[in-house]
N, C-alpha and C. Protein backbone atom coordinates (compact mmCIF):
# COMPACT_ATOMS: atom_id res chain seq x y z
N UNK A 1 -23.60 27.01 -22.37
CA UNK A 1 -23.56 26.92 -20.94
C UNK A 1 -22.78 25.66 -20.54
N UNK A 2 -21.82 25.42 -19.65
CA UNK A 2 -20.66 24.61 -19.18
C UNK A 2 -21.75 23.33 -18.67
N UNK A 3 -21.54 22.39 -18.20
CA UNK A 3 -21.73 21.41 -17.66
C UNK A 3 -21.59 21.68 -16.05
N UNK A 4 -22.56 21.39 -14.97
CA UNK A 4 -22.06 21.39 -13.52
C UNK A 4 -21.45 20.23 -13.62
N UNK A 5 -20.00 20.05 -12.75
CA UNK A 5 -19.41 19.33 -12.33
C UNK A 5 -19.62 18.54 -11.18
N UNK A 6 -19.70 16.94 -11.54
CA UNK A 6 -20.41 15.93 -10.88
C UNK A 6 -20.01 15.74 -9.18
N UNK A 7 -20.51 15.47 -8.75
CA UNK A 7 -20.60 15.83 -7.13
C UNK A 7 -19.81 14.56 -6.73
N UNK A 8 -19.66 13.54 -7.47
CA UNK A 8 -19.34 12.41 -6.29
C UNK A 8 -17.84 12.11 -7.37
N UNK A 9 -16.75 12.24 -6.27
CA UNK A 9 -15.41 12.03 -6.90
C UNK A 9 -15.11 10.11 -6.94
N UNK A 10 -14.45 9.68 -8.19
CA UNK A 10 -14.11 8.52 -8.02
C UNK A 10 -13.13 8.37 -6.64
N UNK A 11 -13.00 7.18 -5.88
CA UNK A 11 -12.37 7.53 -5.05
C UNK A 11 -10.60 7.14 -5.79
N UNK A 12 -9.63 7.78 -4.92
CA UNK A 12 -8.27 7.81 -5.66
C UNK A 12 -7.77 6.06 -5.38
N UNK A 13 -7.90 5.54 -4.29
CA UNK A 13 -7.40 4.29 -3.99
C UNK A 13 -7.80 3.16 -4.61
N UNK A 14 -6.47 2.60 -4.88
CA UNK A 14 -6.66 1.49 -5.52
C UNK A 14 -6.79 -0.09 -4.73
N UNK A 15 -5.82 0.29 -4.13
CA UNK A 15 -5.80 -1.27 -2.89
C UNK A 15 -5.75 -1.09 -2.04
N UNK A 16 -5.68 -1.47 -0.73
CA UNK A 16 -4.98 -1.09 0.71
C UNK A 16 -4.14 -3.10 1.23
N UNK A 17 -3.74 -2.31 2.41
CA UNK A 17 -3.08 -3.49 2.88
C UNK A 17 -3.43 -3.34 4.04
N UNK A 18 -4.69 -3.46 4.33
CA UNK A 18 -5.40 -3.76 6.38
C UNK A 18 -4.68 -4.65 6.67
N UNK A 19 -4.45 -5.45 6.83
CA UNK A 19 -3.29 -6.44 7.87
C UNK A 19 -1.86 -6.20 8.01
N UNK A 20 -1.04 -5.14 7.13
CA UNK A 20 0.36 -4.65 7.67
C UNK A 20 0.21 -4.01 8.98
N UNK A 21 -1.31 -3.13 9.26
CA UNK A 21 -1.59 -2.06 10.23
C UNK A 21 -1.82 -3.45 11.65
N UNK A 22 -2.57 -4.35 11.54
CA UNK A 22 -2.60 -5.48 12.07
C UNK A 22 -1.32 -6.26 12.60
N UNK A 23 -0.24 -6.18 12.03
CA UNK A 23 0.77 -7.27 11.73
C UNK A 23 2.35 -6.58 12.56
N UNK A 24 2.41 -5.32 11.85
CA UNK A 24 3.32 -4.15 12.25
C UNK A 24 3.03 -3.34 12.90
N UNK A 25 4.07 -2.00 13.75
CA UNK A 25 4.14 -1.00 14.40
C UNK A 25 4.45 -0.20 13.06
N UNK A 26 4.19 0.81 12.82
CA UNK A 26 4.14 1.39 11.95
C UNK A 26 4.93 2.62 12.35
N UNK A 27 6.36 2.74 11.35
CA UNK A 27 7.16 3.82 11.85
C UNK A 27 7.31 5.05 11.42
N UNK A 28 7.67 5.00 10.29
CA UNK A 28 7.38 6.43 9.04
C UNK A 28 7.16 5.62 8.12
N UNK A 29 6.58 6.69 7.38
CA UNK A 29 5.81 6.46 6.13
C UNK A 29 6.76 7.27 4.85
N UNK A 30 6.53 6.31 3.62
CA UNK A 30 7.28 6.53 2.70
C UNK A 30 6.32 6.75 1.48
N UNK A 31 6.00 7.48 0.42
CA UNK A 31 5.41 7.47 -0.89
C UNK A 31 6.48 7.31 -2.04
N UNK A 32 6.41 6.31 -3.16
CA UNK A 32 7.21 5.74 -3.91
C UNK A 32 6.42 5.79 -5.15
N UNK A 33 7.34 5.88 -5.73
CA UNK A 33 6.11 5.26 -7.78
C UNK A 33 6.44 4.29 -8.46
N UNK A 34 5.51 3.78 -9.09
CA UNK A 34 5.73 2.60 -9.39
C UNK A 34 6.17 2.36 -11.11
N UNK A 35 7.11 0.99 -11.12
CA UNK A 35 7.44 1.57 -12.69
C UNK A 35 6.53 0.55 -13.18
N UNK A 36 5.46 0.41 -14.22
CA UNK A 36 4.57 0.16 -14.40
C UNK A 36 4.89 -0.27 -16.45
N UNK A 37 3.90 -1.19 -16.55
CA UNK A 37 3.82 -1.35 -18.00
C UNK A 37 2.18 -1.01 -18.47
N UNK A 38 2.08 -0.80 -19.99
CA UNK A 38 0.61 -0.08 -19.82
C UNK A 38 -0.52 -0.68 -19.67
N UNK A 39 -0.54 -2.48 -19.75
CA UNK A 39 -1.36 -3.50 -19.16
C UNK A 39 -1.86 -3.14 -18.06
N UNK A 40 -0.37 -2.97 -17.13
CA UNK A 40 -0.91 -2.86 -15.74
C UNK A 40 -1.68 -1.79 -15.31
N UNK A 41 -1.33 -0.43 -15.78
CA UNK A 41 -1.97 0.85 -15.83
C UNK A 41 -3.42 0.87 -15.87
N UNK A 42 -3.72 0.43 -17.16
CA UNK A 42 -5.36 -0.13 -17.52
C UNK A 42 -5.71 -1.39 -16.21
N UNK A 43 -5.08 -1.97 -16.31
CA UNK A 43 -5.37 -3.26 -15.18
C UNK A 43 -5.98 -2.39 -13.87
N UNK A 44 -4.92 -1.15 -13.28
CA UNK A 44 -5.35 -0.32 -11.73
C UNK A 44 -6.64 0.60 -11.75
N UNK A 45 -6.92 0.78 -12.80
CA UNK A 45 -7.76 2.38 -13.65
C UNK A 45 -9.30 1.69 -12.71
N UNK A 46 -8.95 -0.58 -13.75
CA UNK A 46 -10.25 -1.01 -13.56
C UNK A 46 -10.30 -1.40 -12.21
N UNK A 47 -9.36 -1.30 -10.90
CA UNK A 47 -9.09 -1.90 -10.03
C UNK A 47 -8.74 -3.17 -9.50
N UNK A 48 -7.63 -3.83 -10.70
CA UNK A 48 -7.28 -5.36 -10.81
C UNK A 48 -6.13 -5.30 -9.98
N UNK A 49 -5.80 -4.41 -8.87
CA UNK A 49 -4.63 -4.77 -7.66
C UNK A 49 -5.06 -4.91 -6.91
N UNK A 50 -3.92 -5.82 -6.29
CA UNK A 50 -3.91 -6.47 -5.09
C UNK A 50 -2.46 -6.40 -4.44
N UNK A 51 -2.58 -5.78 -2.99
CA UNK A 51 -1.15 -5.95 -2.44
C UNK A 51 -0.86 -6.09 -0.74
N UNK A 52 -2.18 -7.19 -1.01
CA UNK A 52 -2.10 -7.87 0.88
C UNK A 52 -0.88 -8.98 1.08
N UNK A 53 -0.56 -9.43 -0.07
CA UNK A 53 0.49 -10.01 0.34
C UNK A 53 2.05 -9.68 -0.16
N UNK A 54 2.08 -8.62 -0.42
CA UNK A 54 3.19 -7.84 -0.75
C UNK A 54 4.34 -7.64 -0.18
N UNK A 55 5.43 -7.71 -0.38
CA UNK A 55 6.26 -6.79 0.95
C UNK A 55 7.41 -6.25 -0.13
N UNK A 56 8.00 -5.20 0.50
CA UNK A 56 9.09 -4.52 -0.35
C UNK A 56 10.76 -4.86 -0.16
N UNK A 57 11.28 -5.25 -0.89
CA UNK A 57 12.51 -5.92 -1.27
C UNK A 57 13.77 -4.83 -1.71
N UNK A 58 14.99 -4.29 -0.63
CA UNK A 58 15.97 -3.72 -0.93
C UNK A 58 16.85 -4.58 -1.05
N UNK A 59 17.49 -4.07 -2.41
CA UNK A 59 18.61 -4.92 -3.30
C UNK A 59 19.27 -4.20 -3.97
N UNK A 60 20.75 -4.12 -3.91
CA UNK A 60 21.79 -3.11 -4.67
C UNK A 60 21.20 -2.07 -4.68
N UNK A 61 20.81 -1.62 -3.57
CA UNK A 61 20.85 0.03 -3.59
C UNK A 61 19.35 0.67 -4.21
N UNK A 62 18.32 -0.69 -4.64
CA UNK A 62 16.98 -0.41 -5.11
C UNK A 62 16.04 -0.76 -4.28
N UNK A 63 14.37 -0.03 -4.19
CA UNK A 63 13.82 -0.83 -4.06
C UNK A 63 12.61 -1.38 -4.82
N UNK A 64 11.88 -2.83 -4.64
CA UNK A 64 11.17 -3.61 -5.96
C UNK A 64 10.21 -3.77 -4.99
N UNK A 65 9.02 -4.02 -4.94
CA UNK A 65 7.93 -4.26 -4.65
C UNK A 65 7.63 -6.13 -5.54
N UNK A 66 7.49 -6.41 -4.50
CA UNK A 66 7.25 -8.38 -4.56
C UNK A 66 5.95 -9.03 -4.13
N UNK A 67 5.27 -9.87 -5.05
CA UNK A 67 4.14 -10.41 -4.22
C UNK A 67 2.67 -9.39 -4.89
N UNK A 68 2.76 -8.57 -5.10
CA UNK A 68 1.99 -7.58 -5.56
C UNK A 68 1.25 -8.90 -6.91
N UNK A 69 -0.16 -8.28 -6.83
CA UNK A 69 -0.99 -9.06 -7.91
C UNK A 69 -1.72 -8.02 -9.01
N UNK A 70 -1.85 -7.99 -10.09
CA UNK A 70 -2.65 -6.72 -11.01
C UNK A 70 -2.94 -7.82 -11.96
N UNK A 71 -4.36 -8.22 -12.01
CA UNK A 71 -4.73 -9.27 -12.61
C UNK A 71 -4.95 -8.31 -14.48
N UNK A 72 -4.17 -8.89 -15.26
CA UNK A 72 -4.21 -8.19 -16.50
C UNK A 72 -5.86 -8.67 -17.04
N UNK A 73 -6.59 -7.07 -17.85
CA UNK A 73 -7.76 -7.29 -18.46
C UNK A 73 -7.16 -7.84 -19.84
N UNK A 74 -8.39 -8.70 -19.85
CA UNK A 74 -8.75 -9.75 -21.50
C UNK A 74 -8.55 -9.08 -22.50
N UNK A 75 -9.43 -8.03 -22.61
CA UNK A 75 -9.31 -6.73 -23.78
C UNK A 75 -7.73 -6.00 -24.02
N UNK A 76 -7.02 -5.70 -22.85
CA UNK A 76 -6.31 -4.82 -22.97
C UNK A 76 -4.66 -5.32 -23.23
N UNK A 77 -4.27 -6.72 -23.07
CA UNK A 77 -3.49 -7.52 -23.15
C UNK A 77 -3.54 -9.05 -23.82
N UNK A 78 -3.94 -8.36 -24.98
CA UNK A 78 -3.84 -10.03 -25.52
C UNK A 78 -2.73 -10.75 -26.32
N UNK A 79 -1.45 -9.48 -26.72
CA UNK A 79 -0.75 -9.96 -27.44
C UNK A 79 0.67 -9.68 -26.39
N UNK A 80 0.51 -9.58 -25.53
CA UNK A 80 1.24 -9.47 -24.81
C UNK A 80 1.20 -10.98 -23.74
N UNK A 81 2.58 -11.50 -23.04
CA UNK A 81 2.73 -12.43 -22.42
C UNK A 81 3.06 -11.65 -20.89
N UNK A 82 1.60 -11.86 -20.12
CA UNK A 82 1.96 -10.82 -19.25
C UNK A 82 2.29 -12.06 -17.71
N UNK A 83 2.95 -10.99 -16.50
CA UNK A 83 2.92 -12.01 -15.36
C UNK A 83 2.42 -11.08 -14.28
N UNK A 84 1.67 -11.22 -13.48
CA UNK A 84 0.59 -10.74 -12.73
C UNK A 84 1.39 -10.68 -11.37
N UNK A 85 2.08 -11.22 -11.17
CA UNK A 85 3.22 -11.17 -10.15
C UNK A 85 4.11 -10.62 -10.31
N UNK A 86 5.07 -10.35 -11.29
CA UNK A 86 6.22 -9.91 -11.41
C UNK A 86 6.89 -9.03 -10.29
N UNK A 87 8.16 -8.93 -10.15
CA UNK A 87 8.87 -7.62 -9.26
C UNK A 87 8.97 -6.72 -10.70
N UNK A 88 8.24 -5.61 -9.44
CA UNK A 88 7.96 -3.76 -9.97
C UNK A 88 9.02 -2.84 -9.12
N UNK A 89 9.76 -2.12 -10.10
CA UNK A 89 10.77 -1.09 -9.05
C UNK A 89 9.70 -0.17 -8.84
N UNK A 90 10.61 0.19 -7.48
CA UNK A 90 9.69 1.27 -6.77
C UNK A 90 10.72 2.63 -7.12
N UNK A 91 10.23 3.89 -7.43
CA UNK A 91 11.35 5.03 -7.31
C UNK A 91 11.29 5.68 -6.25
N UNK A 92 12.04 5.72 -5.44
CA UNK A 92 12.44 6.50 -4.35
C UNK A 92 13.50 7.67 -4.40
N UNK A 93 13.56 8.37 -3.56
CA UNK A 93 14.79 9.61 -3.94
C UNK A 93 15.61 8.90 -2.83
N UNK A 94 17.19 9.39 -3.12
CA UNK A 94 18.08 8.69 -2.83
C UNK A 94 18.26 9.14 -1.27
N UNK A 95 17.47 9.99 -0.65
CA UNK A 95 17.81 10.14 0.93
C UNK A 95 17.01 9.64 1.54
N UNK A 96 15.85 9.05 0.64
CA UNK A 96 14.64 7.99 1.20
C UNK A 96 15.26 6.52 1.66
N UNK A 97 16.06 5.98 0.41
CA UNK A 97 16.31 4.74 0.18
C UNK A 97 17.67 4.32 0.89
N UNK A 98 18.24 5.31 1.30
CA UNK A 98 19.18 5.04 2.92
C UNK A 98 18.86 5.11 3.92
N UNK A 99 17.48 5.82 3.73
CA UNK A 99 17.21 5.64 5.48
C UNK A 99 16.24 4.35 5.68
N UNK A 100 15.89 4.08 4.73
CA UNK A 100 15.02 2.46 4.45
C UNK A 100 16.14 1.47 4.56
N UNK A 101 16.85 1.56 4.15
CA UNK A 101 18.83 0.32 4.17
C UNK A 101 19.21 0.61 5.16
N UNK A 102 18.96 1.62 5.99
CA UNK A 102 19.78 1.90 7.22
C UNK A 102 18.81 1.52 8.31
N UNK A 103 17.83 1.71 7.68
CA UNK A 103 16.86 1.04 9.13
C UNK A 103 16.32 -0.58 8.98
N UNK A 104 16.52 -1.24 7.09
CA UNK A 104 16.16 -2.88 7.69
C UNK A 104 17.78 -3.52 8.10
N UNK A 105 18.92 -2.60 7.90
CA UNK A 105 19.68 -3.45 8.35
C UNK A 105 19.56 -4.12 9.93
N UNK A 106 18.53 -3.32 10.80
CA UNK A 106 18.95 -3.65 12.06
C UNK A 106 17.56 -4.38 12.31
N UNK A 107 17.70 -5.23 13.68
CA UNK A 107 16.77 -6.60 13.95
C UNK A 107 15.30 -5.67 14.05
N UNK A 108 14.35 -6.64 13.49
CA UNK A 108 13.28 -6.21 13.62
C UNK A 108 12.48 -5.34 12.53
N UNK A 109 13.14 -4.67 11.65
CA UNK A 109 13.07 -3.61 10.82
C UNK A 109 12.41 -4.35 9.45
N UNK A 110 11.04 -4.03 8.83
CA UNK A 110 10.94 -4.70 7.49
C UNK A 110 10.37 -3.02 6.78
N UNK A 111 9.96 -3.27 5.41
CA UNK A 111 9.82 -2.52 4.64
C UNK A 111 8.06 -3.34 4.50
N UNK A 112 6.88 -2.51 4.31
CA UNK A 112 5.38 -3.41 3.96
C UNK A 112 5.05 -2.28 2.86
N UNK A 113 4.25 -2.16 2.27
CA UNK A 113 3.15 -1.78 1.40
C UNK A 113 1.89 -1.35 2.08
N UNK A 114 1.12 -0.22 2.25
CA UNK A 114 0.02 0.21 3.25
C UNK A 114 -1.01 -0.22 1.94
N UNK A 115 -0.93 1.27 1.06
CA UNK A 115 -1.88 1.45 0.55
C UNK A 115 -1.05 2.17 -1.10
N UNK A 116 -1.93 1.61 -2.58
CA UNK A 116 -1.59 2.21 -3.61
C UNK A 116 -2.78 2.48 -4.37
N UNK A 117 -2.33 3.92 -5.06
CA UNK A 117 -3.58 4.96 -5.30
C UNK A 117 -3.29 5.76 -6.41
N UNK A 118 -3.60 6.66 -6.65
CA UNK A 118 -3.30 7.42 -8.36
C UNK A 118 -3.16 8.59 -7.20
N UNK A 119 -2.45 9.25 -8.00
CA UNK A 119 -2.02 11.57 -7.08
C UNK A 119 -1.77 11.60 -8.92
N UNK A 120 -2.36 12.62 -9.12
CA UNK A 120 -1.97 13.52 -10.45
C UNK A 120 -2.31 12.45 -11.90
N UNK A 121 -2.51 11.48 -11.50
CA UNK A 121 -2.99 10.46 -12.89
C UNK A 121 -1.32 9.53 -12.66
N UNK A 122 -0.23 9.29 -11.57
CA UNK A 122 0.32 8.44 -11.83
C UNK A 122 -0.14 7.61 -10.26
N UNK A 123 0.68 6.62 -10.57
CA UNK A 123 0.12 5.16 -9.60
C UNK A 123 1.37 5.21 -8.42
N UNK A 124 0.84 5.44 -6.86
CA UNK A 124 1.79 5.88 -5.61
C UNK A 124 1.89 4.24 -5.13
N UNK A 125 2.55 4.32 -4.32
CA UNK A 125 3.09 3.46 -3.51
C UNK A 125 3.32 3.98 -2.06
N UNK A 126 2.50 3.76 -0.78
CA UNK A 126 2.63 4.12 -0.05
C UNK A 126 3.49 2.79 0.74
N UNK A 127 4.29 3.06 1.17
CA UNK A 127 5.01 1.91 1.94
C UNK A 127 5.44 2.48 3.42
N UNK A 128 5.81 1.40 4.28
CA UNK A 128 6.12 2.33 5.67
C UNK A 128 7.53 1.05 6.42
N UNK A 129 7.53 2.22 7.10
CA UNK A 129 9.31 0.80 7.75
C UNK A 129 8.57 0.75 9.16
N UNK A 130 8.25 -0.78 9.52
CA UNK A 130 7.67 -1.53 10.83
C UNK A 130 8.47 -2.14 11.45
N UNK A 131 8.09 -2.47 12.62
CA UNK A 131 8.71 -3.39 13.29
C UNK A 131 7.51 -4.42 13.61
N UNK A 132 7.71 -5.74 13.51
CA UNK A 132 6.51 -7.05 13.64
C UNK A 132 6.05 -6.58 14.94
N UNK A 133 4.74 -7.22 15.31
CA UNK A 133 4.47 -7.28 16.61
C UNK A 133 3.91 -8.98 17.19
N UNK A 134 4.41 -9.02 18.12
CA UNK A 134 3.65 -9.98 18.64
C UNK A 134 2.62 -10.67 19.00
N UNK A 135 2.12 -11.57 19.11
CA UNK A 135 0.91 -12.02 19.36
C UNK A 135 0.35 -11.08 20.52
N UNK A 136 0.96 -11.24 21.86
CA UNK A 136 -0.08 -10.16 22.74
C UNK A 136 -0.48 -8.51 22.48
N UNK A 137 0.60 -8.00 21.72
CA UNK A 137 0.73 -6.99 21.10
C UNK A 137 -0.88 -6.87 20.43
N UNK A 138 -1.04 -7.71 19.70
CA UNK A 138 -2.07 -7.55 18.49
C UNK A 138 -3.36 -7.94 19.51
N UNK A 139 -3.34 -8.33 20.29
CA UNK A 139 -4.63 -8.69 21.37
C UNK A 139 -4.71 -7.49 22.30
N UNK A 140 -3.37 -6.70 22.26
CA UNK A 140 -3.40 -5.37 22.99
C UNK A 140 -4.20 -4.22 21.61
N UNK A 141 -3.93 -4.46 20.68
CA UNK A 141 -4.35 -3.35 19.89
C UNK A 141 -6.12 -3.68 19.79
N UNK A 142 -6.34 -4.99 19.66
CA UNK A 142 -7.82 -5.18 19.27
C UNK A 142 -8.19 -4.96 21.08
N UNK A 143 -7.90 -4.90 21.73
CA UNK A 143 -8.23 -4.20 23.44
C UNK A 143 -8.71 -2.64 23.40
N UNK A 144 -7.80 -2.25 23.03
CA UNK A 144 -7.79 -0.83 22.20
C UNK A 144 -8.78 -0.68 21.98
N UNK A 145 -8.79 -0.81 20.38
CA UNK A 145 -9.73 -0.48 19.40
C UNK A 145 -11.30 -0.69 20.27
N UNK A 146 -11.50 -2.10 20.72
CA UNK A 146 -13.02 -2.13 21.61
C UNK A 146 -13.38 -1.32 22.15
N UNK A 147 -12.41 -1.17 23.01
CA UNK A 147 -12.45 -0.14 24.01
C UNK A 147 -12.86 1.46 23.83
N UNK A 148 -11.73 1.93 22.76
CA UNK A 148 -12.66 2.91 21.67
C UNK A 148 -13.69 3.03 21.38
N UNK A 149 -14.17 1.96 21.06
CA UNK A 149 -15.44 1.77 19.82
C UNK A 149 -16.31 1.93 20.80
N UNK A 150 -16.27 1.32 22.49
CA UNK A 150 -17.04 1.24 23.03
C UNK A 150 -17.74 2.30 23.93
N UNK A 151 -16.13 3.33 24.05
CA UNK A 151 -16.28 4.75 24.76
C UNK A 151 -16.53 5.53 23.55
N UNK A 152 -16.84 5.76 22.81
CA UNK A 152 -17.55 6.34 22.25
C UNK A 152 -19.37 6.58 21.56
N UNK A 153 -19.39 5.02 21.99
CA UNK A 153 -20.83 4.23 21.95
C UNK A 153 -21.26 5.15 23.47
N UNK A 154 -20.96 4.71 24.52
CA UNK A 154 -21.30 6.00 25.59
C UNK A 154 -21.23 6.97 25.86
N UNK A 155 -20.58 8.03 24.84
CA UNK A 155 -20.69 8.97 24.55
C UNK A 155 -21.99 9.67 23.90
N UNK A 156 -22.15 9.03 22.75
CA UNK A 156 -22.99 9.28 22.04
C UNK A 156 -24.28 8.95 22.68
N UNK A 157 -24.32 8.49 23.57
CA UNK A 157 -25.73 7.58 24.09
C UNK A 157 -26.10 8.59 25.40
N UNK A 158 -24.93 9.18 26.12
CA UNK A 158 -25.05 10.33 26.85
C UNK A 158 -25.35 11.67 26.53
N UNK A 159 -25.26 11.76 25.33
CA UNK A 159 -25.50 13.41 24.62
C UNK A 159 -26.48 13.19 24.29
């Protein structure tokens, strides 16, 4: 007789980046993969990333992911001289990575890092092309959000 299959899924995400959503307007969204060594692999599995302070770097026609942290495990890297920082290429398909060059060439335009996660057993890269926002901007969004949080608090309190 088979085994029932366990009810509670690991979740797929590995890091997020809450303050790009904070920081930026968020324009389209891009999914990328990451080229990875097998330290780091084992390093994401145990959840040793980090990529709040990340941002993505186009150069000759590539793009690298910078700033990114994957703290290497004790066990799994010892004979190896690893760097926890390093620039990681990102793979993109080539009608992605012109419209990413074509849109930071102009003012305002950056490339961030949202969120990176496993799809199919390899490691994604969700990245998105923003434009900064301003200080009142970001006092307009947390206006928002209250405001939300709060019409819906009277909602619920009316039903």
């Amino acid at each position: 007789m088979a085994r029932p299959k366990k009810s509670k899924q690991p979740s797929s995400t590995i890091a997020l980046n809450k303050r790009a959503r904070h920081d930026f307007f968020i324009e389209d969204k891009f999914e990328a993969g990451l080229v990875l060594a097998g330290w780091e692999v084992k390093a994401l599995r145990a959840g040793k990333g980090r990529i709040t302070e990340a941002y993505v770097l186009i150069k000759d026609g590539e793009a690298f992911l910078l700033g990114s942290h994957i703290q290497p495990l004790e066990s799994a890297s010892s004979h190896v001289v690893v760097d926890p920082t390093r620039t990681r290429k990102l793979l993109l398909h080539e009608r992605e990575l012109s419209t990413l060059i074509g849109a930071t060439e102009q003012k305002g335009y950056t490339v961030v890092p949202l969120a990176m996660y496993w799809k199919r057993g390899r490691a994604k890269l969700e990245i998105a092309l923003a434009k900064g926002k301003a200080n009142y901007d970001k006092r307009q969004s947390k206006k928002d959000a209250d405001w939300n949080r709060r019409k819906a608090q009277i909602m619920r309190s009316d039903a």
